[in-house]
C-alpha atoms as a PDB file:
ATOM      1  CA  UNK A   1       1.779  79.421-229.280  1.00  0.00           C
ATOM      2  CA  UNK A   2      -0.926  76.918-230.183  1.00  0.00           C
ATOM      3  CA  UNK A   3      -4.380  77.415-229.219  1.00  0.00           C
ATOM      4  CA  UNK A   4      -7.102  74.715-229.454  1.00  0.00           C
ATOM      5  CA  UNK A   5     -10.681  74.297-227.280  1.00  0.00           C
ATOM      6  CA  UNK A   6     -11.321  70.664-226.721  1.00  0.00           C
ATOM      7  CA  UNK A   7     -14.853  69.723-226.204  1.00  0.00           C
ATOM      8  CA  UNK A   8     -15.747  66.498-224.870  1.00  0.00           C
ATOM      9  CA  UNK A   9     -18.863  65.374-224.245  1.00  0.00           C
ATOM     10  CA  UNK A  10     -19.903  62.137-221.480  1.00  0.00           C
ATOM     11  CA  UNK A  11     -23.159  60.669-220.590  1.00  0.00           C
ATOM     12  CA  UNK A  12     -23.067  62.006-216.759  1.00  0.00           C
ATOM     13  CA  UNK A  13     -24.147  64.943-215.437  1.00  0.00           C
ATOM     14  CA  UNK A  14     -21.824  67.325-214.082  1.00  0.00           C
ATOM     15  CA  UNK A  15     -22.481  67.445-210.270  1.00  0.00           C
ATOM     16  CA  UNK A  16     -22.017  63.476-210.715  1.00  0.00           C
ATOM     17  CA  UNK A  17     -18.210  63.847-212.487  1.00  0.00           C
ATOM     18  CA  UNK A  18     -17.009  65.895-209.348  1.00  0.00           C
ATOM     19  CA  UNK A  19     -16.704  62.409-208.106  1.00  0.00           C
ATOM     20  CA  UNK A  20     -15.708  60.582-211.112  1.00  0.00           C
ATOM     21  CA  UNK A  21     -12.576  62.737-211.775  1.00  0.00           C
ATOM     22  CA  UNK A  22     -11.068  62.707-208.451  1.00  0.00           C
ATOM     23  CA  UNK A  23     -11.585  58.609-208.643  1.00  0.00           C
ATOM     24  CA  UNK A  24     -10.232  58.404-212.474  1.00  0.00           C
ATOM     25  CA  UNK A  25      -6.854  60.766-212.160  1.00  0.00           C
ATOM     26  CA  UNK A  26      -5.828  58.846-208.950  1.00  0.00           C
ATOM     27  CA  UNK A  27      -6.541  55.220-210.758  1.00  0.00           C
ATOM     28  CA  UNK A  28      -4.993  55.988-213.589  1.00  0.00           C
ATOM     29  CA  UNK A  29      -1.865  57.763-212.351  1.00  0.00           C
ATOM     30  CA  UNK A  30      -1.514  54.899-210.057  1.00  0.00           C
ATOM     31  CA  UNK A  31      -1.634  52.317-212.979  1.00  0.00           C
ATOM     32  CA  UNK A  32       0.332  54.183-215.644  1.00  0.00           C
ATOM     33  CA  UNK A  33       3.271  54.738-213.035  1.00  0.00           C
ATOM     34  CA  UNK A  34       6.024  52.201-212.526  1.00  0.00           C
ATOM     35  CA  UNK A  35       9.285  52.154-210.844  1.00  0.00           C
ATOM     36  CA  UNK A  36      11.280  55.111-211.595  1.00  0.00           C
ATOM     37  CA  UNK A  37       8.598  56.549-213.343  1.00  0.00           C
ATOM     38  CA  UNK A  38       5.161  58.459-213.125  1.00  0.00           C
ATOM     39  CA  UNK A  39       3.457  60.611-210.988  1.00  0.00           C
ATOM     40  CA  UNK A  40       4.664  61.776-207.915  1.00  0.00           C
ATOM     41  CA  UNK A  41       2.002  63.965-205.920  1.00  0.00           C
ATOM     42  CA  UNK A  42       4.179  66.147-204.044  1.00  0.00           C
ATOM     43  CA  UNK A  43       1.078  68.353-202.326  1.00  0.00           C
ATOM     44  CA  UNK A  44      -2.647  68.424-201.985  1.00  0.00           C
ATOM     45  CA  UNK A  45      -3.890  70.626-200.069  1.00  0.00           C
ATOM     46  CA  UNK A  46      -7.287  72.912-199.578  1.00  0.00           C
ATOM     47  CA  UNK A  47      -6.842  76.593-201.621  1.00  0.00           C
ATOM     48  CA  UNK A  48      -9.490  79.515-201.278  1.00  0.00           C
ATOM     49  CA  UNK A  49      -9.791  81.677-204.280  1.00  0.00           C
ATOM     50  CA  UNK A  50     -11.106  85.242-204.348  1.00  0.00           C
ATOM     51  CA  UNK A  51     -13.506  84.320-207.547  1.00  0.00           C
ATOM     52  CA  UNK A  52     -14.209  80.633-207.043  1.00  0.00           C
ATOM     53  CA  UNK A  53     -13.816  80.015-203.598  1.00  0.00           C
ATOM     54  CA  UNK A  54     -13.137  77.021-202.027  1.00  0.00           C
ATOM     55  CA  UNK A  55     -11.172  74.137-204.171  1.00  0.00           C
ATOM     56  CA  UNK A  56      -8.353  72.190-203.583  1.00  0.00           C
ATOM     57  CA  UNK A  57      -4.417  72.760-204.847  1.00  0.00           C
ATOM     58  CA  UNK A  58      -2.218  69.675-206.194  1.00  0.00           C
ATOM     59  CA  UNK A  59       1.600  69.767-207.596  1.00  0.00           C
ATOM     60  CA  UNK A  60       2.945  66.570-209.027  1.00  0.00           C
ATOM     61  CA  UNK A  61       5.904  65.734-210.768  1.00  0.00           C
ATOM     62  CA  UNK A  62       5.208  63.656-213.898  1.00  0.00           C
ATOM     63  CA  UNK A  63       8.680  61.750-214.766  1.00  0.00           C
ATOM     64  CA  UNK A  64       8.384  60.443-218.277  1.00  0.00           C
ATOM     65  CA  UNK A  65      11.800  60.635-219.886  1.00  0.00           C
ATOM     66  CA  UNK A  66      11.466  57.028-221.683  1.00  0.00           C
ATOM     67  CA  UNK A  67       8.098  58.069-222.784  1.00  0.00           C
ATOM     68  CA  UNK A  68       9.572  60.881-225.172  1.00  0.00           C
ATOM     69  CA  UNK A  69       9.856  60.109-228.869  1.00  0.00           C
ATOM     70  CA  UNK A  70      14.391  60.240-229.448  1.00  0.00           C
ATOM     71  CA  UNK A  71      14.137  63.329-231.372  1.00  0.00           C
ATOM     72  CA  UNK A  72      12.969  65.089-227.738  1.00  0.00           C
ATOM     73  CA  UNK A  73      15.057  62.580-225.411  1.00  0.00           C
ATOM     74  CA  UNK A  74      18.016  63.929-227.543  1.00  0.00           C
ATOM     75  CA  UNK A  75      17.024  67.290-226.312  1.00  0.00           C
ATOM     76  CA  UNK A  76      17.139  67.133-222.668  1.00  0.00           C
ATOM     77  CA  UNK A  77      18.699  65.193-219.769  1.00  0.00           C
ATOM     78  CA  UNK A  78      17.679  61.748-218.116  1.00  0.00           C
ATOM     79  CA  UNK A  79      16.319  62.930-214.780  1.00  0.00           C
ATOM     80  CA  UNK A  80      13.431  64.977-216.604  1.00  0.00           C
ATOM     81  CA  UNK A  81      10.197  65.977-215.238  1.00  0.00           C
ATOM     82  CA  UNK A  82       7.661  67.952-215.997  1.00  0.00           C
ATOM     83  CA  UNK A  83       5.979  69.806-213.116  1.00  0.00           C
ATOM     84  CA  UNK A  84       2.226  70.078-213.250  1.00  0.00           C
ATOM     85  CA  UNK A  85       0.173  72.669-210.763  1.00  0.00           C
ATOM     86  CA  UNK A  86      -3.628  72.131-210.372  1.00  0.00           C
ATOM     87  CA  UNK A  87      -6.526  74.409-209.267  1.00  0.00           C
ATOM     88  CA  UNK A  88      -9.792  73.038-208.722  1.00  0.00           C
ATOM     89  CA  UNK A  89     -12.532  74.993-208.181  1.00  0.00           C
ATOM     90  CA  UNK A  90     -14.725  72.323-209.543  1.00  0.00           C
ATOM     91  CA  UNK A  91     -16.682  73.300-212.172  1.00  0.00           C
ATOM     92  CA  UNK A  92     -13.993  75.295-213.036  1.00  0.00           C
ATOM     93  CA  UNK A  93      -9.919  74.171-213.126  1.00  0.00           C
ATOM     94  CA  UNK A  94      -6.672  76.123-213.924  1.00  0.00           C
ATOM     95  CA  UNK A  95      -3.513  73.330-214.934  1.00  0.00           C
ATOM     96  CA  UNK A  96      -0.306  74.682-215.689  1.00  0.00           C
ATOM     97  CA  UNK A  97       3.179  72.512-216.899  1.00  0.00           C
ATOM     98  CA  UNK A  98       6.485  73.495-216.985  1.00  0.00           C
ATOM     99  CA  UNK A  99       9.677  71.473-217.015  1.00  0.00           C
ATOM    100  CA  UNK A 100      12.816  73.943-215.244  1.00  0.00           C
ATOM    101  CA  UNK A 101      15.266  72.206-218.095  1.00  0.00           C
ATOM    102  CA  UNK A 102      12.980  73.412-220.650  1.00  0.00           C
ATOM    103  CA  UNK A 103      12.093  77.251-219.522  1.00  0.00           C
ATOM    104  CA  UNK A 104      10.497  78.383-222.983  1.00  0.00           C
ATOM    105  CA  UNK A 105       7.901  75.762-222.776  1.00  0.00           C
ATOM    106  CA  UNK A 106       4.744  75.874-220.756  1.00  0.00           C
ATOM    107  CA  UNK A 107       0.954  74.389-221.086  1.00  0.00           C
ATOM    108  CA  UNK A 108      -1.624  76.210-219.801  1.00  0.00           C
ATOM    109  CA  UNK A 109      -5.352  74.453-219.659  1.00  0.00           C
ATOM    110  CA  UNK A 110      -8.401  76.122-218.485  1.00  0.00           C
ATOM    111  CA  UNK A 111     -11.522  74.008-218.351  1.00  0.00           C
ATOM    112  CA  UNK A 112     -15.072  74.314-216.957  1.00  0.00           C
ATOM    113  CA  UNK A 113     -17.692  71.630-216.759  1.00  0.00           C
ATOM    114  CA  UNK A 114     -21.422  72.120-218.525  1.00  0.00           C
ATOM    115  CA  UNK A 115     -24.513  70.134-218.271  1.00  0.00           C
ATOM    116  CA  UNK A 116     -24.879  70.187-222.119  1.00  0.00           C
ATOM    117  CA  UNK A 117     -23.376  68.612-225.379  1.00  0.00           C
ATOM    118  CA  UNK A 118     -20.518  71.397-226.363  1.00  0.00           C
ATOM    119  CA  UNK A 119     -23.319  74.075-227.479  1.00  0.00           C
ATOM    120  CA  UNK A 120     -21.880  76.793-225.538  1.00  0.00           C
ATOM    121  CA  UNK A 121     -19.314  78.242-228.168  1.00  0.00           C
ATOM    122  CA  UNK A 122     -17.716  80.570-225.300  1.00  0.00           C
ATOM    123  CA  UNK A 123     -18.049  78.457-221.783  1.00  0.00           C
ATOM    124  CA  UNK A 124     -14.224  79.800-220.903  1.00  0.00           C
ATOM    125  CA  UNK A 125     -15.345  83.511-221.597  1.00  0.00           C
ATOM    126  CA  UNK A 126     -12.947  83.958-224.056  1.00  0.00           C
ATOM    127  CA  UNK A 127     -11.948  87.472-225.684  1.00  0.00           C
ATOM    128  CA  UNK A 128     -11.886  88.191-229.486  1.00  0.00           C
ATOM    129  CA  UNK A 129      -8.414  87.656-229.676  1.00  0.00           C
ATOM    130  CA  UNK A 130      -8.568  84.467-227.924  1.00  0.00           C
ATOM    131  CA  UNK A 131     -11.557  82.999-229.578  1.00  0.00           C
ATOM    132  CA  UNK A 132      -9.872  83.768-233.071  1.00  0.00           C
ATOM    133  CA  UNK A 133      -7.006  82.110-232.603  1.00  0.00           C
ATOM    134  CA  UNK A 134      -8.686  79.252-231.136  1.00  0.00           C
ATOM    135  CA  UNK A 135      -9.357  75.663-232.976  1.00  0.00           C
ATOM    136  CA  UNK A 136     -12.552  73.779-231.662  1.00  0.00           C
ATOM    137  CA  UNK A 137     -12.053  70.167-231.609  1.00  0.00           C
ATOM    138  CA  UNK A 138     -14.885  68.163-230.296  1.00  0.00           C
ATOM    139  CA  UNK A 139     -13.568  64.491-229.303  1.00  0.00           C
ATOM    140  CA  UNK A 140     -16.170  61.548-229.401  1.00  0.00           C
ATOM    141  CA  UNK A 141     -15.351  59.720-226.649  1.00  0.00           C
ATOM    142  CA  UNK A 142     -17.437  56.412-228.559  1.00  0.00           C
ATOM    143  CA  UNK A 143     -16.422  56.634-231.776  1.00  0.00           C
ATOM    144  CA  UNK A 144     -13.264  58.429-232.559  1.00  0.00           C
ATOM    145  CA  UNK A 145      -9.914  56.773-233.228  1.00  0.00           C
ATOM    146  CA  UNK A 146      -7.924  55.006-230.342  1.00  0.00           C
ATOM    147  CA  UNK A 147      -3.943  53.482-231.237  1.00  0.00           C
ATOM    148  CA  UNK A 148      -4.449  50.334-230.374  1.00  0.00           C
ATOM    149  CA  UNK A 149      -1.797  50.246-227.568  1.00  0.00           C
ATOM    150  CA  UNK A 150      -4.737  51.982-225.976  1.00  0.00           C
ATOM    151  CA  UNK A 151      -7.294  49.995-226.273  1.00  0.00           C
ATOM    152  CA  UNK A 152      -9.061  48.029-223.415  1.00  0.00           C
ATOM    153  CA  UNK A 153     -11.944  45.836-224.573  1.00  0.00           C
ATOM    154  CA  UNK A 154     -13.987  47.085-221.091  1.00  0.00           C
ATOM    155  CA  UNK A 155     -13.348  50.574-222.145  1.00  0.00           C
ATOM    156  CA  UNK A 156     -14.874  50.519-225.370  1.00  0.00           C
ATOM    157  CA  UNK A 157     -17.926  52.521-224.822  1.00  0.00           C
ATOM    158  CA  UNK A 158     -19.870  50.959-228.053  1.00  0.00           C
ATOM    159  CA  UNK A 159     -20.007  48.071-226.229  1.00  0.00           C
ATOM    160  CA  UNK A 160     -20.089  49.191-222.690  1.00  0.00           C
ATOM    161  CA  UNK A 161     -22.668  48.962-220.149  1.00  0.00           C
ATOM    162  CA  UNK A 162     -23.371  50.240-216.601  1.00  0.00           C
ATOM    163  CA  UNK A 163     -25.096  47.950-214.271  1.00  0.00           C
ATOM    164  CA  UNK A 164     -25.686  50.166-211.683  1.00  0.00           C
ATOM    165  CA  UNK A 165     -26.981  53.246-213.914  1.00  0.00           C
ATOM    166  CA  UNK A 166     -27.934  51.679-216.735  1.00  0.00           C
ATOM    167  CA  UNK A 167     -26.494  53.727-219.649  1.00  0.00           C
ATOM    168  CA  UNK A 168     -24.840  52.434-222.036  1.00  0.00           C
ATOM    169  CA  UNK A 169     -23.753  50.898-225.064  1.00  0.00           C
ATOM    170  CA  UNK A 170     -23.396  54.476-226.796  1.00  0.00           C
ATOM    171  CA  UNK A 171     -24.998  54.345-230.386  1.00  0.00           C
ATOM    172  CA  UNK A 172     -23.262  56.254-233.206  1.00  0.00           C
ATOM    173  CA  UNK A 173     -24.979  59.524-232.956  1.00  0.00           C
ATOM    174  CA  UNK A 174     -25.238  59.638-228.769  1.00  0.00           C
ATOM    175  CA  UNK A 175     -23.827  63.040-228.720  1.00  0.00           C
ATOM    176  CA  UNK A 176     -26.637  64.285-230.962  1.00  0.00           C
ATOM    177  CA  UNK A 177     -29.512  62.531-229.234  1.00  0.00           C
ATOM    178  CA  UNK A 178     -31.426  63.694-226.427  1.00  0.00           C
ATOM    179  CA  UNK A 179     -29.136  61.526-224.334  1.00  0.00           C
ATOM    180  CA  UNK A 180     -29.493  62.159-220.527  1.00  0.00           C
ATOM    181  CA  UNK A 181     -27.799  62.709-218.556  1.00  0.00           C
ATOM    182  CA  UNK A 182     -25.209  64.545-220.819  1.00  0.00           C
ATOM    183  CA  UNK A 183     -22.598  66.982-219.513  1.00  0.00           C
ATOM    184  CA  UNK A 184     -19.608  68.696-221.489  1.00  0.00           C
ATOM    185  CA  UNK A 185     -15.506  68.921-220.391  1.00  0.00           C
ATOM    186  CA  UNK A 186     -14.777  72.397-222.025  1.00  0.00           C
ATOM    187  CA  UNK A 187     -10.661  72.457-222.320  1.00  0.00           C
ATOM    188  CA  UNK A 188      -8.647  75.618-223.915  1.00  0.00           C
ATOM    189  CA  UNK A 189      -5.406  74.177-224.299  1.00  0.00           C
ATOM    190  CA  UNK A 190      -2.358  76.915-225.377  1.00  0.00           C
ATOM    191  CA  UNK A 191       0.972  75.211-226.023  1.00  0.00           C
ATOM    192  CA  UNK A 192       3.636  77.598-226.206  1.00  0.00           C
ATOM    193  CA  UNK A 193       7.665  76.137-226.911  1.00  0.00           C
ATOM    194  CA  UNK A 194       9.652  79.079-227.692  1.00  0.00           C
ATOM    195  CA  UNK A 195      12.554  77.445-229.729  1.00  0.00           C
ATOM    196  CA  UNK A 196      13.346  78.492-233.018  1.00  0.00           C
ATOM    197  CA  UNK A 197      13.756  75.605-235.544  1.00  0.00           C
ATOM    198  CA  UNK A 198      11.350  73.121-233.131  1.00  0.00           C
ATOM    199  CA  UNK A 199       8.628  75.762-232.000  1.00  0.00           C
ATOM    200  CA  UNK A 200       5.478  73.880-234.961  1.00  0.00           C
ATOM    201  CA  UNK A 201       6.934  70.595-234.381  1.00  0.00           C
ATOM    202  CA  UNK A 202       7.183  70.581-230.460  1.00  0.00           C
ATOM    203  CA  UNK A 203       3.726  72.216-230.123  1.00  0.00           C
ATOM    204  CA  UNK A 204       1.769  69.813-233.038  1.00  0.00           C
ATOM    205  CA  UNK A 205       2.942  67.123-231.217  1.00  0.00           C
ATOM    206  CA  UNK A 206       2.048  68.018-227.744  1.00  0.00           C
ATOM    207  CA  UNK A 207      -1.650  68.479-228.989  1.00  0.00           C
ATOM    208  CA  UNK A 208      -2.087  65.341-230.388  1.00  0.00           C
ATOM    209  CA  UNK A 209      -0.517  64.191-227.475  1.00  0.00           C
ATOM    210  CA  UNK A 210      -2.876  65.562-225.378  1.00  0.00           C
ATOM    211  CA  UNK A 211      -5.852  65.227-227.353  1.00  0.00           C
ATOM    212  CA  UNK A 212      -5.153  60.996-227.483  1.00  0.00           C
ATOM    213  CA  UNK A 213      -4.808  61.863-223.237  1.00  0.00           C
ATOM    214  CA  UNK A 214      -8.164  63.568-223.113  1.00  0.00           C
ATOM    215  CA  UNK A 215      -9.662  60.690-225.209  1.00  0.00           C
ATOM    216  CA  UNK A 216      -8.415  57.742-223.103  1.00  0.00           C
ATOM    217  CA  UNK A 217      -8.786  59.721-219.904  1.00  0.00           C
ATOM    218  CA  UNK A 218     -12.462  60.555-220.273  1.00  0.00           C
ATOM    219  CA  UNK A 219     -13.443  57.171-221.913  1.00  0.00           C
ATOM    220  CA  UNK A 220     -11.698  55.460-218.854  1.00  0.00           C
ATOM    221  CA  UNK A 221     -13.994  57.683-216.235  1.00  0.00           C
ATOM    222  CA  UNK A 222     -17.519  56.635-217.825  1.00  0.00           C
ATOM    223  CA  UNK A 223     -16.190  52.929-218.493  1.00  0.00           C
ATOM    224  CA  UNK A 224     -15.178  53.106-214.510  1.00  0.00           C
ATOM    225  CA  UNK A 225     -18.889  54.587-214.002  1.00  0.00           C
ATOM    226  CA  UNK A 226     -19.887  51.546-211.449  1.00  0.00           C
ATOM    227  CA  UNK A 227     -16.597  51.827-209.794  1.00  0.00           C
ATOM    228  CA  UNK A 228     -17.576  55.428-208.335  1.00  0.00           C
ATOM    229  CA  UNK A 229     -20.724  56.197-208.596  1.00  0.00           C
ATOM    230  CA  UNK A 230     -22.416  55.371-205.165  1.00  0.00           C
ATOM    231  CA  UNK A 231     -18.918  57.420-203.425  1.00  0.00           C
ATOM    232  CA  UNK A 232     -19.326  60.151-201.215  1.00  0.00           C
ATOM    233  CA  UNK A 233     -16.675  63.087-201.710  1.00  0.00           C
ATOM    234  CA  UNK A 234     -15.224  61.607-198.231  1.00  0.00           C
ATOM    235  CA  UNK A 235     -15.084  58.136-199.618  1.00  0.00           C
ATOM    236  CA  UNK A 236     -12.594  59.470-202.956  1.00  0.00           C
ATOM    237  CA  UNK A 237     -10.704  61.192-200.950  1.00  0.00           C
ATOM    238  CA  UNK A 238      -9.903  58.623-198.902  1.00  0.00           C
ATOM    239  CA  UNK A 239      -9.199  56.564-201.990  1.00  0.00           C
ATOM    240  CA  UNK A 240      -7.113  59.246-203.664  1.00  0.00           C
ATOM    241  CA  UNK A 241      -5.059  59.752-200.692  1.00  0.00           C
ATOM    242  CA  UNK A 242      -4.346  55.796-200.682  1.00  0.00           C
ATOM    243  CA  UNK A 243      -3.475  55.826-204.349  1.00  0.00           C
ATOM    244  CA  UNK A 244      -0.892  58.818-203.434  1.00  0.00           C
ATOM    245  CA  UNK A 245       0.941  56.768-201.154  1.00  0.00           C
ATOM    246  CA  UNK A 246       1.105  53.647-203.521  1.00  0.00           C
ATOM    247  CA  UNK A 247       1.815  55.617-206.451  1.00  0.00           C
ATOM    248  CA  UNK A 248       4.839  57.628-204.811  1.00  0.00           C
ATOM    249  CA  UNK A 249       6.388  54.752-203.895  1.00  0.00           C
ATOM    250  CA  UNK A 250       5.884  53.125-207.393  1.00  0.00           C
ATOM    251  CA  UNK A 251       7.844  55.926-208.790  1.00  0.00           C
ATOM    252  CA  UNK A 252      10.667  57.046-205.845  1.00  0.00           C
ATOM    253  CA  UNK A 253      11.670  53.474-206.048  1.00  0.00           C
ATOM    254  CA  UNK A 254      14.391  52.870-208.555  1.00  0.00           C
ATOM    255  CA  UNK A 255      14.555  50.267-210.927  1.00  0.00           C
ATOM    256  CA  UNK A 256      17.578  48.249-211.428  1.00  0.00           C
ATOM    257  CA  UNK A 257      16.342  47.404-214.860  1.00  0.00           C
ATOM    258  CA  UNK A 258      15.054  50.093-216.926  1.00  0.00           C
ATOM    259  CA  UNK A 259      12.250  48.966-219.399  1.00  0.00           C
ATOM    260  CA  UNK A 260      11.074  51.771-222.113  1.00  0.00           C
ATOM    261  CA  UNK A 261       7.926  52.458-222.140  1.00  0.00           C
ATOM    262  CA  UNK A 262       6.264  54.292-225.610  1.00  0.00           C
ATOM    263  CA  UNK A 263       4.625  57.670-225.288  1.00  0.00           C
ATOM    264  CA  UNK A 264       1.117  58.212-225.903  1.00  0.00           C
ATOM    265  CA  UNK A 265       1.569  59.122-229.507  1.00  0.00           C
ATOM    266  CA  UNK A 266       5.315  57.858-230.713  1.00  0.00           C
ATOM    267  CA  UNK A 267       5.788  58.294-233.913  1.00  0.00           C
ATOM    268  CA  UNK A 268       9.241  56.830-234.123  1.00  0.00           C
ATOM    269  CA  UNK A 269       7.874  53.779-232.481  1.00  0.00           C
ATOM    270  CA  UNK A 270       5.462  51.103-233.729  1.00  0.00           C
ATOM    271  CA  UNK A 271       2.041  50.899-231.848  1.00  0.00           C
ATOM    272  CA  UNK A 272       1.860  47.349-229.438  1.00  0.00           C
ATOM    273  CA  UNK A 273      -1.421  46.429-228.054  1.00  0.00           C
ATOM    274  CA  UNK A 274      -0.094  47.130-224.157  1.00  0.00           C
ATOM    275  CA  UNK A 275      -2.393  48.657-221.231  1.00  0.00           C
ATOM    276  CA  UNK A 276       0.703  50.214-219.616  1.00  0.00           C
ATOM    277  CA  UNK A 277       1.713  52.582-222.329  1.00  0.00           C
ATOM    278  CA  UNK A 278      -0.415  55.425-221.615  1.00  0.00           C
ATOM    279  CA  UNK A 279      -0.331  58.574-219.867  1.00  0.00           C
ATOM    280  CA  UNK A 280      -0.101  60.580-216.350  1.00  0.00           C
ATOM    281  CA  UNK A 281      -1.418  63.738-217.293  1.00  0.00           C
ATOM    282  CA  UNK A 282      -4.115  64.820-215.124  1.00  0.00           C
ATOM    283  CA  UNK A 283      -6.172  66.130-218.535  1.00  0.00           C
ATOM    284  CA  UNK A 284     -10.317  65.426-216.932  1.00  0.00           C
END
């Protein structure tokens, strides 16, 4: 099993991202899902938890078979998905994938949300054991590296600007200033795959999988700042539950035609500047 604690910093406080992730995940699942592919939200529905309380339970099924790199697709059959199971107890989140033709492989996230930079070096409460075997990897949503199939001119955030905030473009040291408002996305992320032979390979490529997700994903929810900010919890609901229904039937209707599509980070493949090859995973 891999271990590694994702820190990503934004310039928005936290009681002001409850909004903005419930409005990014449905956008962007609705966007990165085509016909035969995607997300497909099969419930979400109100949960009550003994230590966090009130929050909200999803299940989706994320088909992405032509998204694989061949070396997996060679591994498993065409009518793949991987089953993802949310718990959100906002600031706090439990995500867990599994895939039922792949039983020794499972992804476990837990997250909480900070108003601060990444200084906490144990948000997740975290035993010894756990915090040893941990990695820290703090992503710069600005500055670091993004393939280029990613890349959206309006979500570069160096250049960025929000009209109805304010904030914005992010200079090269804006996670070291005394930038406000500034929150932190605190993700441990375990990858176990259970194979013998493909156990480093399959679980160094999921992380930089997921850590290209978190990037994009988190740089798309500031760049959509304007889009959400002045929503009530009422009004993204509404919106999410619209997205649902145009998303499912995105991916329950099949294609005639399949087209590939590349997977976030494809090494057998050569990067294509192309908004649609991108990601479903609900990583914010």
């Amino acid at each position: 099993m891999l271990t590694k604690e994702y820190r990503i910093p934004m310039p928005i406080s936290v009681s002001e991202y409850k909004i903005g992730q419930l409005y990014m995940i449905a956008k962007h699942s609705n966007e990165q899902s085509a016909e035969g592919e995607g997300v497909e939200v099969v419930a979400n529905d109100p949960h009550e938890d003994p230590q966090h309380g009130p929050g909200q339970y999803t299940e989706k099924r994320i088909y992405l078979f032509s998204r694989l790199p061949q070396w997996i697709r060679s591994l498993i059959p065409k009518i793949f998905y991987i089953t993802e199971k949310a718990w959100n107890y906002y600031p706090h989140t439990t995500t867990e994938y599994t895939c039922s033709f792949l039983p020794r492989f499972i992804i476990n996230v837990e997250t909480c949300y900070e108003d601060n930079a990444g200084t906490n070096d144990n948000a997740l409460n975290l035993n010894e054991a756990q915090l040893s075997a941990r990695e820290v990897d703090f992503i710069d949503i600005a500055y670091d590296d993004i393939s280029p199939k990613h890349y959206k001119a309006e979500e570069d955030l160096k250049t960025w600007k929000s009209e109805m905030t304010g904030r914005g473009p992010l200079a090269q040291d804006w996670m070291k200033s005394d930038f406000q408002p500034m929150m932190c996305s605190y993700k441990v992320v375990s990858v176990c795959f259970e194979v013998w032979g493909l156990q480093t390979k399959v679980e160094d490529y999921v992380h930089r999988a997921i850590r290209e997700i978190l990037l994009v994903g988190h740089r798309q929810a500031v760049a959509w700042l304007d889009q959400w900010f002045n929503m009530t919890e009422k009004d993204v609901r509404k919106y999410e539950s619209e997205m649902h229904t145009v998303t499912n039937e995105k991916v329950l209707h099949q294609p005639t035609v399949a087209s590939p599509i590349l997977s976030p980070v494809d090494a057998d493949q050569p990067d294509v500047a192309t908004p649609t090859r991108r990601s479903w995973f609900s990583w914010s």
